[in-house]
C-alpha atoms as a PDB file:
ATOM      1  CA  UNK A   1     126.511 -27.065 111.932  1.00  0.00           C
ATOM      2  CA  UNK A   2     126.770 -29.460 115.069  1.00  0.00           C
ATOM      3  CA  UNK A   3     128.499 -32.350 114.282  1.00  0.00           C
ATOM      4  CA  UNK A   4     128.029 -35.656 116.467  1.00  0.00           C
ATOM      5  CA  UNK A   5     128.726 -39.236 116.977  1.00  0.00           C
ATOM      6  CA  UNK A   6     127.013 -41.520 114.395  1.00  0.00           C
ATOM      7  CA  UNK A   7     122.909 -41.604 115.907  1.00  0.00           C
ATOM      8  CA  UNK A   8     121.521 -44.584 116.346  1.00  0.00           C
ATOM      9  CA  UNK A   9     119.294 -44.147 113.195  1.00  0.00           C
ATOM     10  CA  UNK A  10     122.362 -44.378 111.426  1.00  0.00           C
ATOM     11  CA  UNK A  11     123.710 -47.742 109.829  1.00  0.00           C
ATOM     12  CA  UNK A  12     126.694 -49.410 108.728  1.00  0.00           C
ATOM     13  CA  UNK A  13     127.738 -47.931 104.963  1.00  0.00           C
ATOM     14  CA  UNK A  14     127.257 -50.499 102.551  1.00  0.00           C
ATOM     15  CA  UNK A  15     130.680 -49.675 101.254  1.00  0.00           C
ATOM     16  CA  UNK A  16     132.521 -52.606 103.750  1.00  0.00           C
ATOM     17  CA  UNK A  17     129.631 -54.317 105.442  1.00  0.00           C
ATOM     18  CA  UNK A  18     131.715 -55.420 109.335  1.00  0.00           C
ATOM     19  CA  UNK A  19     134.158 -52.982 108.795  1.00  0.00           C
ATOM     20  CA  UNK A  20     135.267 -54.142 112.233  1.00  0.00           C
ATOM     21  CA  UNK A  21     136.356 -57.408 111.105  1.00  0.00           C
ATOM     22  CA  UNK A  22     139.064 -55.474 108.447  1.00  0.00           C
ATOM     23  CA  UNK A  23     142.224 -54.479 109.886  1.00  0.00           C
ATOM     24  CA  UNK A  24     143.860 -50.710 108.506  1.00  0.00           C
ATOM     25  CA  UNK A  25     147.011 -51.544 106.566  1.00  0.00           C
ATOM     26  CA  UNK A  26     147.664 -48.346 104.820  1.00  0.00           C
ATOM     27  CA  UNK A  27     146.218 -44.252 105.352  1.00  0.00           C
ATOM     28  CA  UNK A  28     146.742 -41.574 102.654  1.00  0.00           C
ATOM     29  CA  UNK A  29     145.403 -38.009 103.009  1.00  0.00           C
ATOM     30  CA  UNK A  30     145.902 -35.947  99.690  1.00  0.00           C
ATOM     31  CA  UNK A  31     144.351 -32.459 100.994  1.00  0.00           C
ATOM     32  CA  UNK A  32     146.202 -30.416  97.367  1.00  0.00           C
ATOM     33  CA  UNK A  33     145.466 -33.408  94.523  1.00  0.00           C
ATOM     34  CA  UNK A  34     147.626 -32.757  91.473  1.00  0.00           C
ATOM     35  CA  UNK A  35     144.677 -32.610  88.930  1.00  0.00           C
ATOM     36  CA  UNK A  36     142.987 -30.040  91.213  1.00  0.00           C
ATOM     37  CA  UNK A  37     140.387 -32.350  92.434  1.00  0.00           C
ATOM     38  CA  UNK A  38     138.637 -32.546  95.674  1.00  0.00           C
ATOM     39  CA  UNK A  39     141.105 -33.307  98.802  1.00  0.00           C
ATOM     40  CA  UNK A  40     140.711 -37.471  99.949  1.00  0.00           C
ATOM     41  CA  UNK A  41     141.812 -39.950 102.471  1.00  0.00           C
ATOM     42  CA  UNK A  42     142.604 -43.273 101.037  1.00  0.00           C
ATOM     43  CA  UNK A  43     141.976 -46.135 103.955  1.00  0.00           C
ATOM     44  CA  UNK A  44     143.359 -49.727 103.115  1.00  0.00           C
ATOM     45  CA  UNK A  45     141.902 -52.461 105.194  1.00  0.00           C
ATOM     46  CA  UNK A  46     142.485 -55.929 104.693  1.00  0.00           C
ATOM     47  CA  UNK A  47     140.793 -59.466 105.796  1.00  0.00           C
ATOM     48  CA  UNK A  48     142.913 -62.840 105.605  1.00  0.00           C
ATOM     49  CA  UNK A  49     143.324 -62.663 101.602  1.00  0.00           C
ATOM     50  CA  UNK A  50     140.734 -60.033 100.846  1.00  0.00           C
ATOM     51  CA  UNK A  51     142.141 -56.706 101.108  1.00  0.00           C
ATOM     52  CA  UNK A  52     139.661 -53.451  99.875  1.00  0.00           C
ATOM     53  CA  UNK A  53     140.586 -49.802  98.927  1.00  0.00           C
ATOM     54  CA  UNK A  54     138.624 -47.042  99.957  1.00  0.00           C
ATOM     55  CA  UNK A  55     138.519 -43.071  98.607  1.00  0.00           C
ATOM     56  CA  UNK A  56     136.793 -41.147 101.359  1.00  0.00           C
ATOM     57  CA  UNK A  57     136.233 -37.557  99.792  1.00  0.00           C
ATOM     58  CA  UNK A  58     136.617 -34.558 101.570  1.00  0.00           C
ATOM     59  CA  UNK A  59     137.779 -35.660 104.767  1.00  0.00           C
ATOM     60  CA  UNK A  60     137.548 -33.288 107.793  1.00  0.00           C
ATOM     61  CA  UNK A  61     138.129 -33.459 111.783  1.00  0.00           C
ATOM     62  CA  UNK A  62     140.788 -36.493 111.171  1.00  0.00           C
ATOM     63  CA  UNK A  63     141.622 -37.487 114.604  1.00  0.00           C
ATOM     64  CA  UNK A  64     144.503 -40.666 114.694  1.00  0.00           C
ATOM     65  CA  UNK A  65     144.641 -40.987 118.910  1.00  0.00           C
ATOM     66  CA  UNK A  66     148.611 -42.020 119.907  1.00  0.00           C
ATOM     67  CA  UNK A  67     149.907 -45.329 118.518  1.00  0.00           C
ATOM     68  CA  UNK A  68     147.284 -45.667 116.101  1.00  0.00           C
ATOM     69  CA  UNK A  69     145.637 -46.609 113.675  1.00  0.00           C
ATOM     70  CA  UNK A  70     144.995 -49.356 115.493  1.00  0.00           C
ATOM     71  CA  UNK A  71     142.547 -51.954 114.246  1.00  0.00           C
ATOM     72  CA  UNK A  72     139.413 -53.661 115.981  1.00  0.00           C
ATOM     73  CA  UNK A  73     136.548 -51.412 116.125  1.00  0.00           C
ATOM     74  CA  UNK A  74     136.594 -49.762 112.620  1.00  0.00           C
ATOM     75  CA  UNK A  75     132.958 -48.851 111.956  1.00  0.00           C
ATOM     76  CA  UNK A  76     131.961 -46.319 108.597  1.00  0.00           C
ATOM     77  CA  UNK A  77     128.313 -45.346 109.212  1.00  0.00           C
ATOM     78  CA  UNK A  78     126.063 -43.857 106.527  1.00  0.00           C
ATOM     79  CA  UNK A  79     125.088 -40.419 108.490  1.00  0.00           C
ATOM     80  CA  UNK A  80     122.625 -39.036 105.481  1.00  0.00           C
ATOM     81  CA  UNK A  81     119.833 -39.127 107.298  1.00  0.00           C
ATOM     82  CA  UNK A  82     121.309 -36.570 109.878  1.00  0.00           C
ATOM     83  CA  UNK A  83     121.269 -33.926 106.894  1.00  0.00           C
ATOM     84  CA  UNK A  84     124.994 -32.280 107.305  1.00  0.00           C
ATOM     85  CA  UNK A  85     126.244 -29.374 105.272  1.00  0.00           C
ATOM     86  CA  UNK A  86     128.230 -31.467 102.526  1.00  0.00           C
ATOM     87  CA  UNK A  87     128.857 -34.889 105.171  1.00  0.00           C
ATOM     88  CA  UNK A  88     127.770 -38.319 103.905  1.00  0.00           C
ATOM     89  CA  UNK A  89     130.249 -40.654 106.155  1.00  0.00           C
ATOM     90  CA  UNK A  90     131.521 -41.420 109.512  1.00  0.00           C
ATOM     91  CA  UNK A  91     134.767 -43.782 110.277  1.00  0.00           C
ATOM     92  CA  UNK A  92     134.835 -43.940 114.056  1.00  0.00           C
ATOM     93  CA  UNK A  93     136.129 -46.739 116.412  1.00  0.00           C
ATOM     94  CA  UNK A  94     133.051 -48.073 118.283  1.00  0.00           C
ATOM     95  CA  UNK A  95     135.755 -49.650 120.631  1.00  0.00           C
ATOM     96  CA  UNK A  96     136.753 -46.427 121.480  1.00  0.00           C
ATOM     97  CA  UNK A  97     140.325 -48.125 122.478  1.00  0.00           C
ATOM     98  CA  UNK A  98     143.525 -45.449 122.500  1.00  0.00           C
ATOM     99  CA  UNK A  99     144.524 -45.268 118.645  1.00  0.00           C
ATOM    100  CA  UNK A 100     141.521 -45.025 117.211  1.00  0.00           C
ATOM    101  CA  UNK A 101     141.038 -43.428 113.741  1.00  0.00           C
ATOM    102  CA  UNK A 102     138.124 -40.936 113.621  1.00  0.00           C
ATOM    103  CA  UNK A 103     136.798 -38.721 110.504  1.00  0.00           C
ATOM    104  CA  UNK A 104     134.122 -37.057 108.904  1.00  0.00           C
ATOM    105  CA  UNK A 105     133.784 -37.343 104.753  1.00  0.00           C
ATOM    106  CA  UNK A 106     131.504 -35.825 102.037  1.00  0.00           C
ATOM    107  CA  UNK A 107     131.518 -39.501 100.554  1.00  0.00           C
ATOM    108  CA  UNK A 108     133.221 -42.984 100.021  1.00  0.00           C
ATOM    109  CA  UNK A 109     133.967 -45.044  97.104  1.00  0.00           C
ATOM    110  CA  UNK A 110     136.276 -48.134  96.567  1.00  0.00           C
ATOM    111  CA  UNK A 111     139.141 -47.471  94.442  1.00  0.00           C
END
């Protein structure tokens, strides 16, 4: 399976429409949950007063560059329509500045 950047068929995941515009507050990767379940990376973004909570499932290639997670250029794109073994989600950094936050997920749902 060849994994790439998001294509530009892809779009932004309706889950946080301008995720750019959220800064990261909080990561948590669970990769043994307690109840057996499926391994997830909690992201926590906020925005002024509105601050989301997001369950990315199955998370794989997690990449945090030095001194990150730094904030700016968060962008989770829908990759479904590139048909990847068990891959539904992209977080990248379309900044591409040092401390980016980078992974690959079977899904995402707000928690």
């Amino acid at each position: 399976m060849k994994r790439s950047s998001p294509a530009a068929s892809d779009r932004d995941h309706s889950i946080l429409p301008e995720a750019w515009r959220y800064e990261i507050v909080g990561v948590r990767l669970e990769l043994a949950p307690e109840d057996g379940g499926e391994p997830f990376l909690d992201l926590t973004v906020r925005r002024g007063d509105d601050r989301r909570a997001l369950r990315f499932f199955s998370p794989r290639d997690l990449e945090i560059e030095k001194g990150g997670p730094v904030n700016g250029g968060l962008r989770i794109v829908d990759v479904s329509s590139q048909q990847l073994d068990d891959l539904g989600v992209r977080v990248d950094d379309f900044e591409a500045a040092p401390g980016s936050l980078r992974f690959w997920a079977r899904d995402v749902t707000s928690i």
